[in-house]
C-alpha atoms as a PDB file:
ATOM      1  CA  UNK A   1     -89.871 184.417 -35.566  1.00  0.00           C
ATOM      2  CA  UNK A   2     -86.903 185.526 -33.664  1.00  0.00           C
ATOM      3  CA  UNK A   3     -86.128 189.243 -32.194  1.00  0.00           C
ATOM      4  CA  UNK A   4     -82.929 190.366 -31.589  1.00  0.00           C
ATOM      5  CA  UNK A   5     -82.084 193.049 -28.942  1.00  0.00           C
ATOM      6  CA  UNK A   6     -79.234 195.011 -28.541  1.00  0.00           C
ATOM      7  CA  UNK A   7     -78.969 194.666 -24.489  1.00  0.00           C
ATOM      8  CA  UNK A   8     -75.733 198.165 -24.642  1.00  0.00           C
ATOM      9  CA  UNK A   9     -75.160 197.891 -20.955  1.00  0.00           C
ATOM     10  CA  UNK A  10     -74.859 194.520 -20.405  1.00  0.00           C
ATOM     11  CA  UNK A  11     -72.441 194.923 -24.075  1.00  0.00           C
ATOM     12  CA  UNK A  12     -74.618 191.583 -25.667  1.00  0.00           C
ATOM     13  CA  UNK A  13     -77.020 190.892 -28.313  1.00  0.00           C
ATOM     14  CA  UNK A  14     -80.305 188.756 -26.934  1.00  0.00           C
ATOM     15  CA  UNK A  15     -81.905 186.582 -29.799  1.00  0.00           C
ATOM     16  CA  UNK A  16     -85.458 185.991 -28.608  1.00  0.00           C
ATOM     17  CA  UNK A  17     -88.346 183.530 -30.205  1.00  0.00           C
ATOM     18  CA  UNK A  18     -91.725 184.654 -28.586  1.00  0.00           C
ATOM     19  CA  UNK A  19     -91.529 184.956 -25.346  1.00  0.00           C
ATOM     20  CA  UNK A  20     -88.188 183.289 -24.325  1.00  0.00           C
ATOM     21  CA  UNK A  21     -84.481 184.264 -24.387  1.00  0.00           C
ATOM     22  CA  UNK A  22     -82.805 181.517 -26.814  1.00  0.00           C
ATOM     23  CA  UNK A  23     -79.288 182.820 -27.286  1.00  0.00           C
ATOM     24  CA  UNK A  24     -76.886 185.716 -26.293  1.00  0.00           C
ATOM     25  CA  UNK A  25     -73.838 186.694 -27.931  1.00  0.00           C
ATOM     26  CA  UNK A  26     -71.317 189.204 -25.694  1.00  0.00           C
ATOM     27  CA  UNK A  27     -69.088 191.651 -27.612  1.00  0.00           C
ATOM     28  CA  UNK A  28     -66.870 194.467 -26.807  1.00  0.00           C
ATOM     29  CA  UNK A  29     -66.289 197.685 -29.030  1.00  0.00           C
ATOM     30  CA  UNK A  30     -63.401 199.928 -29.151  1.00  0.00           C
ATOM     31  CA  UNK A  31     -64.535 203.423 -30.428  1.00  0.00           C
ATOM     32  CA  UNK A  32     -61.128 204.524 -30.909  1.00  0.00           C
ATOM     33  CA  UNK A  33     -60.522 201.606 -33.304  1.00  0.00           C
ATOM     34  CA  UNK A  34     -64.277 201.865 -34.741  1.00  0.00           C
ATOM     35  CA  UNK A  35     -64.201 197.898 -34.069  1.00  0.00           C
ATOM     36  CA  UNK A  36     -66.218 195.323 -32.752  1.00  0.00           C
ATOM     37  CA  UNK A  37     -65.149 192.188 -31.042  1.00  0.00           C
ATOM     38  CA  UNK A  38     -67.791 188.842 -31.012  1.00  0.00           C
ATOM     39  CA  UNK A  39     -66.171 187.595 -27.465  1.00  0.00           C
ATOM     40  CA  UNK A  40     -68.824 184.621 -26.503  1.00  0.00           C
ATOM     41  CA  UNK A  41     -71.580 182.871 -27.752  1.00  0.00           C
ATOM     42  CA  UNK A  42     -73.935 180.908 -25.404  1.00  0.00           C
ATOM     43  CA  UNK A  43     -77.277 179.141 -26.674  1.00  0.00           C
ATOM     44  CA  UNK A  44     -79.744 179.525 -23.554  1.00  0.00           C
ATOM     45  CA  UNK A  45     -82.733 177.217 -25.317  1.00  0.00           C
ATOM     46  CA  UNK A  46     -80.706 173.943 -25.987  1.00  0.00           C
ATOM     47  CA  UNK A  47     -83.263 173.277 -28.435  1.00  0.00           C
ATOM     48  CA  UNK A  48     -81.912 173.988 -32.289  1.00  0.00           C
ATOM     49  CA  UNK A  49     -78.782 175.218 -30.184  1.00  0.00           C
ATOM     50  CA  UNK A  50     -77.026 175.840 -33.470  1.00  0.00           C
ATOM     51  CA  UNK A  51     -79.572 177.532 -35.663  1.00  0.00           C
ATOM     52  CA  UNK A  52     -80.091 179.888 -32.959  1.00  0.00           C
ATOM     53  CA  UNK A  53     -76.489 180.901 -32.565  1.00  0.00           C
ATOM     54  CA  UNK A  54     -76.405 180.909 -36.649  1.00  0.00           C
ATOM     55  CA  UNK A  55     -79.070 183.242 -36.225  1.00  0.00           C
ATOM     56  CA  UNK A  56     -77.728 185.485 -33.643  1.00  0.00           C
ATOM     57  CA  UNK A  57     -74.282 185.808 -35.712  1.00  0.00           C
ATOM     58  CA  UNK A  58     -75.986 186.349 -38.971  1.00  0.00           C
ATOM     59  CA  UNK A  59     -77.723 189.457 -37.077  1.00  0.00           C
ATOM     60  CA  UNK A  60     -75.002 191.366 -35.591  1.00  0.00           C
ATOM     61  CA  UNK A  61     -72.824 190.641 -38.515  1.00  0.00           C
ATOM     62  CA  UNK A  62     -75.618 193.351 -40.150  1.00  0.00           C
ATOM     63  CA  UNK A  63     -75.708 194.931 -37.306  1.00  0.00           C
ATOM     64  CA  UNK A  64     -72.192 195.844 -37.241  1.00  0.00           C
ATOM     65  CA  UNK A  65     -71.850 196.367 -40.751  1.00  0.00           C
ATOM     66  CA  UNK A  66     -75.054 198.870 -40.541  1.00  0.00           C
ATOM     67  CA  UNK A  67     -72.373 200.838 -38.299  1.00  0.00           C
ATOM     68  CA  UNK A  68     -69.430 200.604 -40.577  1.00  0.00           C
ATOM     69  CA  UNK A  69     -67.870 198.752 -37.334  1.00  0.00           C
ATOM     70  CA  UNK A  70     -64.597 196.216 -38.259  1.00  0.00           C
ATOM     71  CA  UNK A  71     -65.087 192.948 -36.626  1.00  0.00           C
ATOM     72  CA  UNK A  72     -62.885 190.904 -34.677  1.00  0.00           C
ATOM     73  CA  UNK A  73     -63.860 187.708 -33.516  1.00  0.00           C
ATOM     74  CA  UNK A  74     -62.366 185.658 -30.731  1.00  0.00           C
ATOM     75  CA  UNK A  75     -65.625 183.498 -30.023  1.00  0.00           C
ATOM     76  CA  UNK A  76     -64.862 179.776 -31.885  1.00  0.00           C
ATOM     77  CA  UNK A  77     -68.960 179.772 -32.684  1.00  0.00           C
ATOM     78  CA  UNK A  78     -68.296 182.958 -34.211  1.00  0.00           C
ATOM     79  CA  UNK A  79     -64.706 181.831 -36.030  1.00  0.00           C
ATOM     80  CA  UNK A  80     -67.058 178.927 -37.540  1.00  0.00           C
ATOM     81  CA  UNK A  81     -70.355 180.994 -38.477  1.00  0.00           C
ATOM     82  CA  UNK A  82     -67.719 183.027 -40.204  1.00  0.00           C
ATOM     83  CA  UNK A  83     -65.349 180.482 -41.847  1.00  0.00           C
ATOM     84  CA  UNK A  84     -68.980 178.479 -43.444  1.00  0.00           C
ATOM     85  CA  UNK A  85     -70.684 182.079 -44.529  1.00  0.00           C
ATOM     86  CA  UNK A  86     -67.664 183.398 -46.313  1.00  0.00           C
ATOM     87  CA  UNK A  87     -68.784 184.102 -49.024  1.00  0.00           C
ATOM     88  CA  UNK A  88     -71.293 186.820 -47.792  1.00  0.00           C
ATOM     89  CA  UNK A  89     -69.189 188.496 -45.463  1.00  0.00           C
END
């Protein structure tokens, strides 16, 4: 089961199956815009590389949306996540 953590200082979400890091996903927000920008995604486990980043997406995407944040992405794993789930965001 994964766990996702928002890691604020280093400005990244951490996707975590039980006891190892599997992918991170690095962002940058603009208060003044009320905006968030998905800047890179990296899979650390290279293991089901792409479900994890899937994964990691799918969460912030609610995360973000839990915050009423606008989303800008300039990540290509992100562009794609977003471009085959269109339909739900």
């Amino acid at each position: 089961m994964y766990t996702m953590l928002n890691n604020q200082e280093q400005s990244k979400f951490d996707l975590y199956l039980p006891g190892k890091l599997v992918a991170s996903l690095h962002y940058k927000i603009d208060d003044e815009a009320n905006e968030v920008m998905f800047v890179f995604c990296e899979a650390i486990e290279d293991t089901d590389k792409d479900a994890h980043c899937q994964e990691i997406m799918k969460r912030a995407l609610e995360d973000a949306r839990g915050r009423w944040l606008k989303v800008n992405v300039t990540c290509p794993i992100a562009l794609k996540y977003m471009e085959q789930n269109a339909t739900e965001n």
